[in-house]
Protein backbone atom coordinates (compact mmCIF):
# COMPACT_ATOMS: atom_id res chain seq x y z
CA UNK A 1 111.56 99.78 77.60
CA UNK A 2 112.42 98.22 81.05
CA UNK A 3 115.93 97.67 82.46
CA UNK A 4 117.03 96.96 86.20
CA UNK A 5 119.14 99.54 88.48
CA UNK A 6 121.32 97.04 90.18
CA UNK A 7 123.65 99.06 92.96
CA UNK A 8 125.88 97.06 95.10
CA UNK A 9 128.67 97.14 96.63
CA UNK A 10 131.22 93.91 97.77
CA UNK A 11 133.98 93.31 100.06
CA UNK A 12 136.27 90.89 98.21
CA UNK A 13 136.08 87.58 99.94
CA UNK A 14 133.64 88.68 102.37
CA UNK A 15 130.35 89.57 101.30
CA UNK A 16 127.95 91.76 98.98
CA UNK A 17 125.21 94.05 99.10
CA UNK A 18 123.13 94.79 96.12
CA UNK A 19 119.46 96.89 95.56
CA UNK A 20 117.78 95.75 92.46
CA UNK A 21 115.30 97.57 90.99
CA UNK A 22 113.06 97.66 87.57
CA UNK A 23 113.05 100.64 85.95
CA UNK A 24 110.78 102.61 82.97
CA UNK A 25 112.71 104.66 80.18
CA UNK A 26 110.52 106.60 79.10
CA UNK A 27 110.41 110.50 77.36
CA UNK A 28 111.50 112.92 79.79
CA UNK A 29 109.50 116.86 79.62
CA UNK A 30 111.42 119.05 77.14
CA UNK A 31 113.76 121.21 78.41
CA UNK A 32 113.87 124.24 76.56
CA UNK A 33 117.75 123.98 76.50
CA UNK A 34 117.79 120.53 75.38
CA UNK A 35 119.43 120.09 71.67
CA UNK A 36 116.91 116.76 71.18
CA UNK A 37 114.82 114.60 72.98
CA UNK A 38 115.89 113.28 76.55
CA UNK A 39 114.90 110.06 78.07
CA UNK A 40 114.16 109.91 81.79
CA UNK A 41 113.78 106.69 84.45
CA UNK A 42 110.79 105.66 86.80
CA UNK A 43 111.29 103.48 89.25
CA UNK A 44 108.94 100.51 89.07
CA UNK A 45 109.65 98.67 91.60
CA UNK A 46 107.29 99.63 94.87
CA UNK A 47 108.58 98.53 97.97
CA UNK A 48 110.46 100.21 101.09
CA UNK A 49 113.70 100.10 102.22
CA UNK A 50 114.50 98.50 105.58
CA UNK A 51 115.02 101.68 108.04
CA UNK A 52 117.36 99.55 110.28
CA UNK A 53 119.74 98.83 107.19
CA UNK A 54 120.22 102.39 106.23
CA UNK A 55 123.15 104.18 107.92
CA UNK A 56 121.49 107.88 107.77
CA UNK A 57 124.70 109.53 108.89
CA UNK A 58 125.94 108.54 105.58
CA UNK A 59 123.24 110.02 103.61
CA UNK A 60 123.74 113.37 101.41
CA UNK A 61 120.52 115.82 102.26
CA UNK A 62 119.49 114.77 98.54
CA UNK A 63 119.64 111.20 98.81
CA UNK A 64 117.70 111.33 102.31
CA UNK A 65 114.95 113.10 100.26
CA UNK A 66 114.68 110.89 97.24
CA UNK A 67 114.25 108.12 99.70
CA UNK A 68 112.12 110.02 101.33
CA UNK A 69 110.18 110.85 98.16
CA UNK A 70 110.36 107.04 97.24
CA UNK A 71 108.98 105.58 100.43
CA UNK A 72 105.87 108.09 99.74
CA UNK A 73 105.25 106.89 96.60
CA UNK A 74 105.51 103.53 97.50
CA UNK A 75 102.97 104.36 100.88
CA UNK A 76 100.15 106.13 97.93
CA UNK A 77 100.15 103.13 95.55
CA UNK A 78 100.64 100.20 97.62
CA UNK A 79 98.65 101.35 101.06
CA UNK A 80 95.04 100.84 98.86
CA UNK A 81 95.70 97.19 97.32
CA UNK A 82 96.84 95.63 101.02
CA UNK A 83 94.83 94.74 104.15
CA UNK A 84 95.06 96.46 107.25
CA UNK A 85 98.08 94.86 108.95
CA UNK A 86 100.11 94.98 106.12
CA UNK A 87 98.62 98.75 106.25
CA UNK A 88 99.97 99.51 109.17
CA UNK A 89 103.66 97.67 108.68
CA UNK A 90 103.81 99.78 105.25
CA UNK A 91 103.08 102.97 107.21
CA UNK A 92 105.82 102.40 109.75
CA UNK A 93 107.99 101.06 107.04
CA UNK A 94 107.43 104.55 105.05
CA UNK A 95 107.73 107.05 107.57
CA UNK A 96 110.18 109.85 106.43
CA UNK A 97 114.04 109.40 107.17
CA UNK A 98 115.58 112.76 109.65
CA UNK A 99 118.49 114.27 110.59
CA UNK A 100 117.03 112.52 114.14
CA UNK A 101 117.71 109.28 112.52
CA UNK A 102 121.25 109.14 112.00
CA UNK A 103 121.92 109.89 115.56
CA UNK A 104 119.85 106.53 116.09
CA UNK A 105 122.41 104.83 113.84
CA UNK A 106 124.89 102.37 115.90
């Protein structure tokens, strides 16, 4: 089954901000503590974030690396299928968020 992730958040009466994305539900691995069968998401949905939008000093350590972990996956499926200036937007586009990078944040 496929459902969309839809994040957002909105000032009332002045604007909104919302990521969509599609995701998979599919079987998660068994956990040997689990009572049943757990269901698990996968992001379908392959394309990066823009780096100036993101406010890194706001980030959790976690969330920086799921992004981080995103962006990669997005850079090893989508770098093949696209020609070699799109190549090289994607691989600035993907390069890991830092600590370095919230310090760059206005």
């Amino acid at each position: 089954m496929t459902m969309t992730n839809e994040p957002g958040y909105y000032r009332e009466g002045e604007y909104g901000i919302r990521i969509e994305n599609m995701m998979l539900v599919k079987a998660a691995k068994d956990h040997a503590d689990a009572e049943s069968k757990l269901l698990a998401f996968e992001t379908l949905t392959l394309v990066p974030y823009a780096r100036n939008l993101i406010d890194c000093s706001l980030l959790q350590a976690d969330e920086m690396v799921w992004i981080n972990a995103y962006h990669a996956r997005v850079w090893e499926k989508i770098s093949p299928l696209v020609d070699a200036e799109t190549r090289e937007w994607l691989k600035d586009a993907t390069q890991p968020l830092s600590i370095q990078d919230a310090a760059k944040t206005p």
